[in-house]
PDB file of N, CA and C in Angstrom:
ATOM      1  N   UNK A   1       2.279   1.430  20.967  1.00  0.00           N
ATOM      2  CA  UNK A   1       3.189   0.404  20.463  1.00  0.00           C
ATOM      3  C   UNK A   1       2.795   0.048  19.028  1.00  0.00           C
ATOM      4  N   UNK A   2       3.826  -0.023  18.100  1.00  0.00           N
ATOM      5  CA  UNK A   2       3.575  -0.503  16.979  1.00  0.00           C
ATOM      6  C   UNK A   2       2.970  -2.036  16.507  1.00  0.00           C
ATOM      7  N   UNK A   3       2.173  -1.897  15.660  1.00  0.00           N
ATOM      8  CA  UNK A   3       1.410  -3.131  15.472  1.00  0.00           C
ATOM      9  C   UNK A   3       2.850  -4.125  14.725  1.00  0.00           C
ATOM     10  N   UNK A   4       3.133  -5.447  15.364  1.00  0.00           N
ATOM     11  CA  UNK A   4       3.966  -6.211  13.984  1.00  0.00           C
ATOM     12  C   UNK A   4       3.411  -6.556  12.777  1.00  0.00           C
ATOM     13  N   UNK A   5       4.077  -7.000  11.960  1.00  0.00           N
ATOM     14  CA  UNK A   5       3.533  -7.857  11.055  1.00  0.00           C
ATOM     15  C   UNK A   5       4.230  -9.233  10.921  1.00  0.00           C
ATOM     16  N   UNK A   6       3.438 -10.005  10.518  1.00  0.00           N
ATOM     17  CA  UNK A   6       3.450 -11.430  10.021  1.00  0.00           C
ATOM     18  C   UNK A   6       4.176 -11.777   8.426  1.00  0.00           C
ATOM     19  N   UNK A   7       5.093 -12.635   8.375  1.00  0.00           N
ATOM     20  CA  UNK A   7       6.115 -13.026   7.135  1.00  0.00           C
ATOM     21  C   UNK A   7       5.389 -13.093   5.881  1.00  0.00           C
ATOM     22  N   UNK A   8       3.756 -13.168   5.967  1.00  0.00           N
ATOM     23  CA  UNK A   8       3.280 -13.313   5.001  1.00  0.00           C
ATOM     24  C   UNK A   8       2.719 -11.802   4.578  1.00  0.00           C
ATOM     25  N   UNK A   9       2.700 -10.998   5.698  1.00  0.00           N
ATOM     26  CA  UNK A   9       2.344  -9.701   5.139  1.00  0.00           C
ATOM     27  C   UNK A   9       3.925  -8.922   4.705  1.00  0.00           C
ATOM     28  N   UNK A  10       5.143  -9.421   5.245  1.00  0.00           N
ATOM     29  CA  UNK A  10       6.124  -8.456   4.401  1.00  0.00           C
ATOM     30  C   UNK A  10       6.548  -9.013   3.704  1.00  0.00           C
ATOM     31  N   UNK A  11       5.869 -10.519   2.900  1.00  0.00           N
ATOM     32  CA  UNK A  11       5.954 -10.962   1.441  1.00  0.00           C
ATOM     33  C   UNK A  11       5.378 -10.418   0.829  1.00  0.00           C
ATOM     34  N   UNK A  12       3.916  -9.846   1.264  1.00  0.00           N
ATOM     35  CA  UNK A  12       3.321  -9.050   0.272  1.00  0.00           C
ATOM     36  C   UNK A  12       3.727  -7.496   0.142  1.00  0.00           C
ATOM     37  N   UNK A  13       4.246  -6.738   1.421  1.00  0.00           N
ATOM     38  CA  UNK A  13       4.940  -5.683   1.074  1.00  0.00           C
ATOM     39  C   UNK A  13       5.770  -5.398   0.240  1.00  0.00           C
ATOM     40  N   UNK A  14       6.728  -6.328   0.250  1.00  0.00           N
ATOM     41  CA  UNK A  14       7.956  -6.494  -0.101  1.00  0.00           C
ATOM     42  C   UNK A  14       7.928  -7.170  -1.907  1.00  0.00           C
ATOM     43  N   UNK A  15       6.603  -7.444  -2.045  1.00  0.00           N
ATOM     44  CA  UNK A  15       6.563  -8.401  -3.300  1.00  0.00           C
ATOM     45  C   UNK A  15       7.412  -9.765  -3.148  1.00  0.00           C
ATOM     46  N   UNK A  16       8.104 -10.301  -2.223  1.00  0.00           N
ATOM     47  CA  UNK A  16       8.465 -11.691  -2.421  1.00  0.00           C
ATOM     48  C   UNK A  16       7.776 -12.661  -1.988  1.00  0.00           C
ATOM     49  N   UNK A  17       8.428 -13.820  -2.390  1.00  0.00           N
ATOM     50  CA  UNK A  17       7.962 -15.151  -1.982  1.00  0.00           C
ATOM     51  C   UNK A  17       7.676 -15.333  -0.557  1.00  0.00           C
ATOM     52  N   UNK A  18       6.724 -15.919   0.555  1.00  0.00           N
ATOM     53  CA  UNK A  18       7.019 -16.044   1.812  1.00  0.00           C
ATOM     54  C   UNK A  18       8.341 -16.779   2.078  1.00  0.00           C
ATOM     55  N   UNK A  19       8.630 -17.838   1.122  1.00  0.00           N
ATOM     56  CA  UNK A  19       9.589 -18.547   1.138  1.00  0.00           C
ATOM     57  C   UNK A  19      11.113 -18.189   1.330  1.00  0.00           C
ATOM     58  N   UNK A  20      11.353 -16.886   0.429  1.00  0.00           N
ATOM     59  CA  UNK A  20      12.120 -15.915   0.457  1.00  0.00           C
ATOM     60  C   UNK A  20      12.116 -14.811   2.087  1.00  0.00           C
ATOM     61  N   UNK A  21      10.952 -14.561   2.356  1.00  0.00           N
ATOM     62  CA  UNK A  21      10.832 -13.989   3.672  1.00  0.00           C
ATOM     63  C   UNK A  21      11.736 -14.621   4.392  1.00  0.00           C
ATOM     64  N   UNK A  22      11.350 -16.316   4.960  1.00  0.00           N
ATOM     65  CA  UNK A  22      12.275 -17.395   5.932  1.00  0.00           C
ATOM     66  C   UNK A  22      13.194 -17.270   5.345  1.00  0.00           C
ATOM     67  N   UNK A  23      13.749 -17.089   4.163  1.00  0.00           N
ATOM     68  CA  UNK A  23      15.199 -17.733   3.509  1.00  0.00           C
ATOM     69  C   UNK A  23      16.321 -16.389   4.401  1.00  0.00           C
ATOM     70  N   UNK A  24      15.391 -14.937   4.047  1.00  0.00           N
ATOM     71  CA  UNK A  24      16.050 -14.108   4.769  1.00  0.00           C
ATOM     72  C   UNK A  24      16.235 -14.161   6.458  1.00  0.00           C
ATOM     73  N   UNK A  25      14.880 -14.596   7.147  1.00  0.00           N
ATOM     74  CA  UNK A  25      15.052 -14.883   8.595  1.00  0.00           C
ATOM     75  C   UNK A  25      16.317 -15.360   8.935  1.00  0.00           C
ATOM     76  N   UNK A  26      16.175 -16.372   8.250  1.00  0.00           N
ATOM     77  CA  UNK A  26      17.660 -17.654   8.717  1.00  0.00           C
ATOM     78  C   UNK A  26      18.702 -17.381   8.546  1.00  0.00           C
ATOM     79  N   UNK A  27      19.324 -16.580   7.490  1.00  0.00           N
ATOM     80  CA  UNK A  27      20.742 -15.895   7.320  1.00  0.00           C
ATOM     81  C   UNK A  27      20.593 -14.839   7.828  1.00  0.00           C
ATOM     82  N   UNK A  28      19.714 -13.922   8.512  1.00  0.00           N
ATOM     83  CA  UNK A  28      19.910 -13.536   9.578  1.00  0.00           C
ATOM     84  C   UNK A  28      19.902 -11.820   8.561  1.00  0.00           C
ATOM     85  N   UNK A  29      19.242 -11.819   7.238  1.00  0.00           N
ATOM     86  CA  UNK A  29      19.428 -10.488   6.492  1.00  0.00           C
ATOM     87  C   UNK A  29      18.878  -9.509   6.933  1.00  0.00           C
ATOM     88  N   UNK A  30      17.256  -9.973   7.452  1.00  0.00           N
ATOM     89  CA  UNK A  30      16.492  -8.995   7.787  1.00  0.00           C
ATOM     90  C   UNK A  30      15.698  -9.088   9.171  1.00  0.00           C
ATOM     91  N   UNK A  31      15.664  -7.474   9.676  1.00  0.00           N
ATOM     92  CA  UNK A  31      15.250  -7.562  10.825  1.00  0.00           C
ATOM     93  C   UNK A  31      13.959  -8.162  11.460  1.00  0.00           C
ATOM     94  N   UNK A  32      13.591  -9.014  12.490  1.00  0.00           N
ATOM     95  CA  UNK A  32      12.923  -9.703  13.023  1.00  0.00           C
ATOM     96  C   UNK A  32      12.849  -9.696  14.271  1.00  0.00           C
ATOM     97  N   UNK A  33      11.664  -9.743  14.793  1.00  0.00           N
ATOM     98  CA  UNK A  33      11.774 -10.543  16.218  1.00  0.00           C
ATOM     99  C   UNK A  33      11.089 -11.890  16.412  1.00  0.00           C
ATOM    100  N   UNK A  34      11.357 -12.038  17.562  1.00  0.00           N
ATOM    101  CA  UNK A  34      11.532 -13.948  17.583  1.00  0.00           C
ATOM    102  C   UNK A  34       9.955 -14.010  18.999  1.00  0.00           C
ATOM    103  N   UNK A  35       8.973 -14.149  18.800  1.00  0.00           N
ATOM    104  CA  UNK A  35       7.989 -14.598  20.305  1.00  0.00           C
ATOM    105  C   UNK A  35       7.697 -16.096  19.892  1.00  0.00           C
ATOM    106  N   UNK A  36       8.392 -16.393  20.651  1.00  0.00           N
ATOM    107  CA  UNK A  36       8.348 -18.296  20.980  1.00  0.00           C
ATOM    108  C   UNK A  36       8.834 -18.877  19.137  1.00  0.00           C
ATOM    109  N   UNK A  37       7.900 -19.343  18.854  1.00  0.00           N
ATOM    110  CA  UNK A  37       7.800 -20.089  17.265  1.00  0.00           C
ATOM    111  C   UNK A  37       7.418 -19.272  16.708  1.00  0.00           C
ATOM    112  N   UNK A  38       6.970 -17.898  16.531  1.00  0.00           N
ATOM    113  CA  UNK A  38       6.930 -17.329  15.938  1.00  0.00           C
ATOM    114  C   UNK A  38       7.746 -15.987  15.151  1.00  0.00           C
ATOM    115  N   UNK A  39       7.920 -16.058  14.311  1.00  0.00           N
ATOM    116  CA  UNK A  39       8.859 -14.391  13.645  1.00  0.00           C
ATOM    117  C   UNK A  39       7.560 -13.590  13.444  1.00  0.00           C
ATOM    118  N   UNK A  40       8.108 -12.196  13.427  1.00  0.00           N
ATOM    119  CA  UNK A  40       7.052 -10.930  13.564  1.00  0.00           C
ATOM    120  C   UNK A  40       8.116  -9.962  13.033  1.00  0.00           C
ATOM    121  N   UNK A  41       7.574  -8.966  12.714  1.00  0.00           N
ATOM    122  CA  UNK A  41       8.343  -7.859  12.169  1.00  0.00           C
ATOM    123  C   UNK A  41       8.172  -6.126  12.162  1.00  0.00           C
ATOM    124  N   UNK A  42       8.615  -5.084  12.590  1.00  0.00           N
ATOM    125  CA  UNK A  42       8.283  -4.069  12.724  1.00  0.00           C
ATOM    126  C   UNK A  42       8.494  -3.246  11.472  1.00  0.00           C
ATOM    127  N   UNK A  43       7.370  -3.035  11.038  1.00  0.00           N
ATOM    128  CA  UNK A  43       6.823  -1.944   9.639  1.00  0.00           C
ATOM    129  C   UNK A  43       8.279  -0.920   9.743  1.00  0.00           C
ATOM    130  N   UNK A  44       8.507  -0.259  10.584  1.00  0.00           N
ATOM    131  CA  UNK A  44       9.391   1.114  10.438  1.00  0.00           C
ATOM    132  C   UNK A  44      10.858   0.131  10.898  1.00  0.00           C
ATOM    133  N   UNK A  45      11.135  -0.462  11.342  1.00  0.00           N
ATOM    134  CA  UNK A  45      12.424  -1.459  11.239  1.00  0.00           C
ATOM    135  C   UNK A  45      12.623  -1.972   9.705  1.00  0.00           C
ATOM    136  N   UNK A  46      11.723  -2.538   9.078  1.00  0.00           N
ATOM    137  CA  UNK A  46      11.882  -2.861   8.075  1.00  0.00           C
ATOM    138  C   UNK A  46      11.998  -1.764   6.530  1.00  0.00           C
ATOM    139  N   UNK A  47      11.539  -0.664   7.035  1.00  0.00           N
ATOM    140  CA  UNK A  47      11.896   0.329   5.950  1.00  0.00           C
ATOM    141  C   UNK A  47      13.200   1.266   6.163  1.00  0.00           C
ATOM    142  N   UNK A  48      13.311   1.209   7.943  1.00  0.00           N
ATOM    143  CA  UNK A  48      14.874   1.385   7.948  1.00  0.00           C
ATOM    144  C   UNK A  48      15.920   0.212   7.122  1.00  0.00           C
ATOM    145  N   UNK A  49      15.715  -1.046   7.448  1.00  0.00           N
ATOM    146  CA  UNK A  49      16.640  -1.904   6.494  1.00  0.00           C
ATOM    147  C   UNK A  49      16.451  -1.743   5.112  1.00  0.00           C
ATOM    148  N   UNK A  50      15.185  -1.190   4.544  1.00  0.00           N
ATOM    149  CA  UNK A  50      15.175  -1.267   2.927  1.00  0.00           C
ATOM    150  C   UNK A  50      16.225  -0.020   2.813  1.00  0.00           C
ATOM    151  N   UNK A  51      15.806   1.591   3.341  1.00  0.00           N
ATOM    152  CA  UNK A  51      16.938   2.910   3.571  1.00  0.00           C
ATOM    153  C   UNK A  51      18.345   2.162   3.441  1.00  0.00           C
ATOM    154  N   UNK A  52      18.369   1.266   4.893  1.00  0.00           N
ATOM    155  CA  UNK A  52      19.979   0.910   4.903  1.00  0.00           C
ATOM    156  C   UNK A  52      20.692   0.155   3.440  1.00  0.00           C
ATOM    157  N   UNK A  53      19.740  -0.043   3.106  1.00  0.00           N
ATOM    158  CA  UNK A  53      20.340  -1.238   1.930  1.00  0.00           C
ATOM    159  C   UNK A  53      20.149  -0.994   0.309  1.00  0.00           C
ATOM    160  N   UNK A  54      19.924   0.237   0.643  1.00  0.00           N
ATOM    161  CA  UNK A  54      19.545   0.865  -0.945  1.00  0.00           C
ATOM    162  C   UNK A  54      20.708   1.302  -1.769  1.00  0.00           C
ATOM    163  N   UNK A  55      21.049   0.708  -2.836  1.00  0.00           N
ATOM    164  CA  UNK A  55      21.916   0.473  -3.329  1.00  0.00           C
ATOM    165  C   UNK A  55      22.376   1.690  -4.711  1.00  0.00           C
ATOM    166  N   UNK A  56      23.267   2.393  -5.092  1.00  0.00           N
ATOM    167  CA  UNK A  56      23.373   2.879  -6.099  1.00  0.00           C
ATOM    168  C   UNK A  56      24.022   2.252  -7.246  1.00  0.00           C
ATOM    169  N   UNK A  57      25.216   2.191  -6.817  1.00  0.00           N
ATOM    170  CA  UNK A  57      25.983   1.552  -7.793  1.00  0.00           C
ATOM    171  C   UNK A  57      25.235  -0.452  -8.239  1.00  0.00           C
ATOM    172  N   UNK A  58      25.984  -0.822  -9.299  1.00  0.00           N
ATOM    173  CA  UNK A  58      25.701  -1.666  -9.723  1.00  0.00           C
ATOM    174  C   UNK A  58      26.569  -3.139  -8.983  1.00  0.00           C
ATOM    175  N   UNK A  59      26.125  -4.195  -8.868  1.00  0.00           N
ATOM    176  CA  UNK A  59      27.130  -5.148  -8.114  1.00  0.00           C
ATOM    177  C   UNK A  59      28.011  -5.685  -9.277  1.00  0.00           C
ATOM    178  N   UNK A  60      28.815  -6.171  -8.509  1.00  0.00           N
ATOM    179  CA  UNK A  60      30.265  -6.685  -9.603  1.00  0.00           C
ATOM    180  C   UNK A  60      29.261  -7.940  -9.890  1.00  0.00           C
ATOM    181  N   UNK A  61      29.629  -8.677 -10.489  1.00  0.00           N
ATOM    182  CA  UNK A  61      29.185 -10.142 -11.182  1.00  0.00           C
ATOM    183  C   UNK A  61      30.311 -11.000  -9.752  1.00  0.00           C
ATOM    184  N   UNK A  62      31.926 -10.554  -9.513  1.00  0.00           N
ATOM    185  CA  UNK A  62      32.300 -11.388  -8.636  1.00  0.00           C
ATOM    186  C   UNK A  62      31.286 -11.202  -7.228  1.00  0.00           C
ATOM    187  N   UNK A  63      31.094 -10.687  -7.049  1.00  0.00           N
ATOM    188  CA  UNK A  63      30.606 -10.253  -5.859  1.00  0.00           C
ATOM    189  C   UNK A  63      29.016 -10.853  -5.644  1.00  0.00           C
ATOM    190  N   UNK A  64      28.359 -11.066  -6.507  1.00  0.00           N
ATOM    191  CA  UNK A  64      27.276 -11.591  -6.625  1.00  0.00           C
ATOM    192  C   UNK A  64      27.578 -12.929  -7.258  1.00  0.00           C
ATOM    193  N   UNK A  65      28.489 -14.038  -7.599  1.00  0.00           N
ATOM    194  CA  UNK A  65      28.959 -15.014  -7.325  1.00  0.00           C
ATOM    195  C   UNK A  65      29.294 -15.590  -6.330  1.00  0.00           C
ATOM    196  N   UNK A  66      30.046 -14.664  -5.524  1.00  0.00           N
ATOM    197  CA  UNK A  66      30.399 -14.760  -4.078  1.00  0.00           C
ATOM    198  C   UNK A  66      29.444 -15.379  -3.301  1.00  0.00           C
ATOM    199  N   UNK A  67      28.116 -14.576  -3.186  1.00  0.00           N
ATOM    200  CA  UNK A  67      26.560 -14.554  -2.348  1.00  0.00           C
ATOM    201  C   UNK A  67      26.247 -16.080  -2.897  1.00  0.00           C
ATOM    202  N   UNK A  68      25.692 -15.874  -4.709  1.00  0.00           N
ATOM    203  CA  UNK A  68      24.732 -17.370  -5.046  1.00  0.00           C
ATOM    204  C   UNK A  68      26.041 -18.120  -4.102  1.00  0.00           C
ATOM    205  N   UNK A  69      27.226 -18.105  -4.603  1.00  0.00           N
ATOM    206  CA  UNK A  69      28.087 -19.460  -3.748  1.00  0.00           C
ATOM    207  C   UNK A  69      27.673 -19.952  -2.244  1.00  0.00           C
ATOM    208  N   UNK A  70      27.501 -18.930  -1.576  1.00  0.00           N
ATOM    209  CA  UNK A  70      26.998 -18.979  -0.175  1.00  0.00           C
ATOM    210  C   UNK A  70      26.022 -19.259  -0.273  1.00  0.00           C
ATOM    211  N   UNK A  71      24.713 -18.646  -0.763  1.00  0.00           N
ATOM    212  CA  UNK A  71      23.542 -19.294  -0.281  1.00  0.00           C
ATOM    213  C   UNK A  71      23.085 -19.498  -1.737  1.00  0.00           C
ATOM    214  N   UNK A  72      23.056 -20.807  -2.108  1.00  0.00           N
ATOM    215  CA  UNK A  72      22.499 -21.204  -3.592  1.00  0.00           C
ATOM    216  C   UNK A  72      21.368 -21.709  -3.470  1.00  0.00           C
ATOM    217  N   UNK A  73      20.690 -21.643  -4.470  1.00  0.00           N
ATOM    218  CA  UNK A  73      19.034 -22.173  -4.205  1.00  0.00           C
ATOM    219  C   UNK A  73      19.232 -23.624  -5.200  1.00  0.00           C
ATOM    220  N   UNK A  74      18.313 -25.347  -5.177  1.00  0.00           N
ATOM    221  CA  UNK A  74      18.642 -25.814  -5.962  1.00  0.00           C
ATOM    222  C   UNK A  74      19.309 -25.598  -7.060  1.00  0.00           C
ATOM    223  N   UNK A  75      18.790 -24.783  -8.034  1.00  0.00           N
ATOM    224  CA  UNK A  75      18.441 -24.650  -9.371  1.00  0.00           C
ATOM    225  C   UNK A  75      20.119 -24.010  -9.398  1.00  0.00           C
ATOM    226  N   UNK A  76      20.209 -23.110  -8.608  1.00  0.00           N
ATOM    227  CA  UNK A  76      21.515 -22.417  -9.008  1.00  0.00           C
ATOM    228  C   UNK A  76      22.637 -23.188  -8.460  1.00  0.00           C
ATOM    229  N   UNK A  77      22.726 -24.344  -7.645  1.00  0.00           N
ATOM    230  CA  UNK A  77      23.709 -25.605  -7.473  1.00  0.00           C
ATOM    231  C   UNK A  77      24.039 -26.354  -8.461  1.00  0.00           C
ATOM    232  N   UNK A  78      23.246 -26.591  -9.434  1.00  0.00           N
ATOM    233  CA  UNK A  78      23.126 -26.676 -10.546  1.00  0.00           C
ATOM    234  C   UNK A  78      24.244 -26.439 -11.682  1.00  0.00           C
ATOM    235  N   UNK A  79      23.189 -24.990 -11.577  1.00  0.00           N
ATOM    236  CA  UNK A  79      23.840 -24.195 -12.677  1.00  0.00           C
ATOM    237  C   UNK A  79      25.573 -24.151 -12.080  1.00  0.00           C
ATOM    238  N   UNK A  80      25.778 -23.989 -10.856  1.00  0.00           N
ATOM    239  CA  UNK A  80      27.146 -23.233 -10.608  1.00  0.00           C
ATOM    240  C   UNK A  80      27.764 -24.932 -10.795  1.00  0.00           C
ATOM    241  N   UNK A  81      27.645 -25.793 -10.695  1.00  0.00           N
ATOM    242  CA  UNK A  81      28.224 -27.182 -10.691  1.00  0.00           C
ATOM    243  C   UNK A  81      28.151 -27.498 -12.355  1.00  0.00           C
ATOM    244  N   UNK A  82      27.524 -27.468 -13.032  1.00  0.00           N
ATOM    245  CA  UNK A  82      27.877 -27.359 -14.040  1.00  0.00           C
ATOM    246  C   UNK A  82      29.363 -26.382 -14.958  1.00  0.00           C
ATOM    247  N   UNK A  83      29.028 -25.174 -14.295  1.00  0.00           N
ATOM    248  CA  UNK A  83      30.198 -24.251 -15.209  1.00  0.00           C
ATOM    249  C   UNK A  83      31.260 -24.689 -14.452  1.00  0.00           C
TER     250      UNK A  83
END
């Protein structure tokens, strides 16, 4: 059986924030499993989702308006309430 890992080790895989790790849990982006209070994560699940999500082309600017609109972080509530 594969060993999991812990949100703070596929922040460091991944280079993000742990913060960013949960931000993904909760919208539900990236794969997880759930034992009691805890999230855990499978090494080869998670490089299938990086495969699945590897992107060529470039994103539209609408389309990545779209997203910050949905999930805005302070700073960018902000910014988007301002323009």
């Amino acid at each position: 059986m594969e060993k999991l890992m812990t949100a703070k080790q596929v922040g460091e895989l991944l280079e993000v924030n742990l913060s960013t790790v949960y931000h993904w849990v909760h919208i539900g982006l990236i794969p997880y499993v759930k034992l009691g209070k805890c999230v855990r994560f499978k090494k080869s699940e998670l490089f299938r989702w990086i495969d699945k999500n590897l992107r060529k082309e470039r994103t539209s600017f609408k389309r990545a308006e779209k997203v910050l609109r949905r999930y805005p972080s302070p700073r960018q509530k902000e910014f988007l309430e301002f323009n």
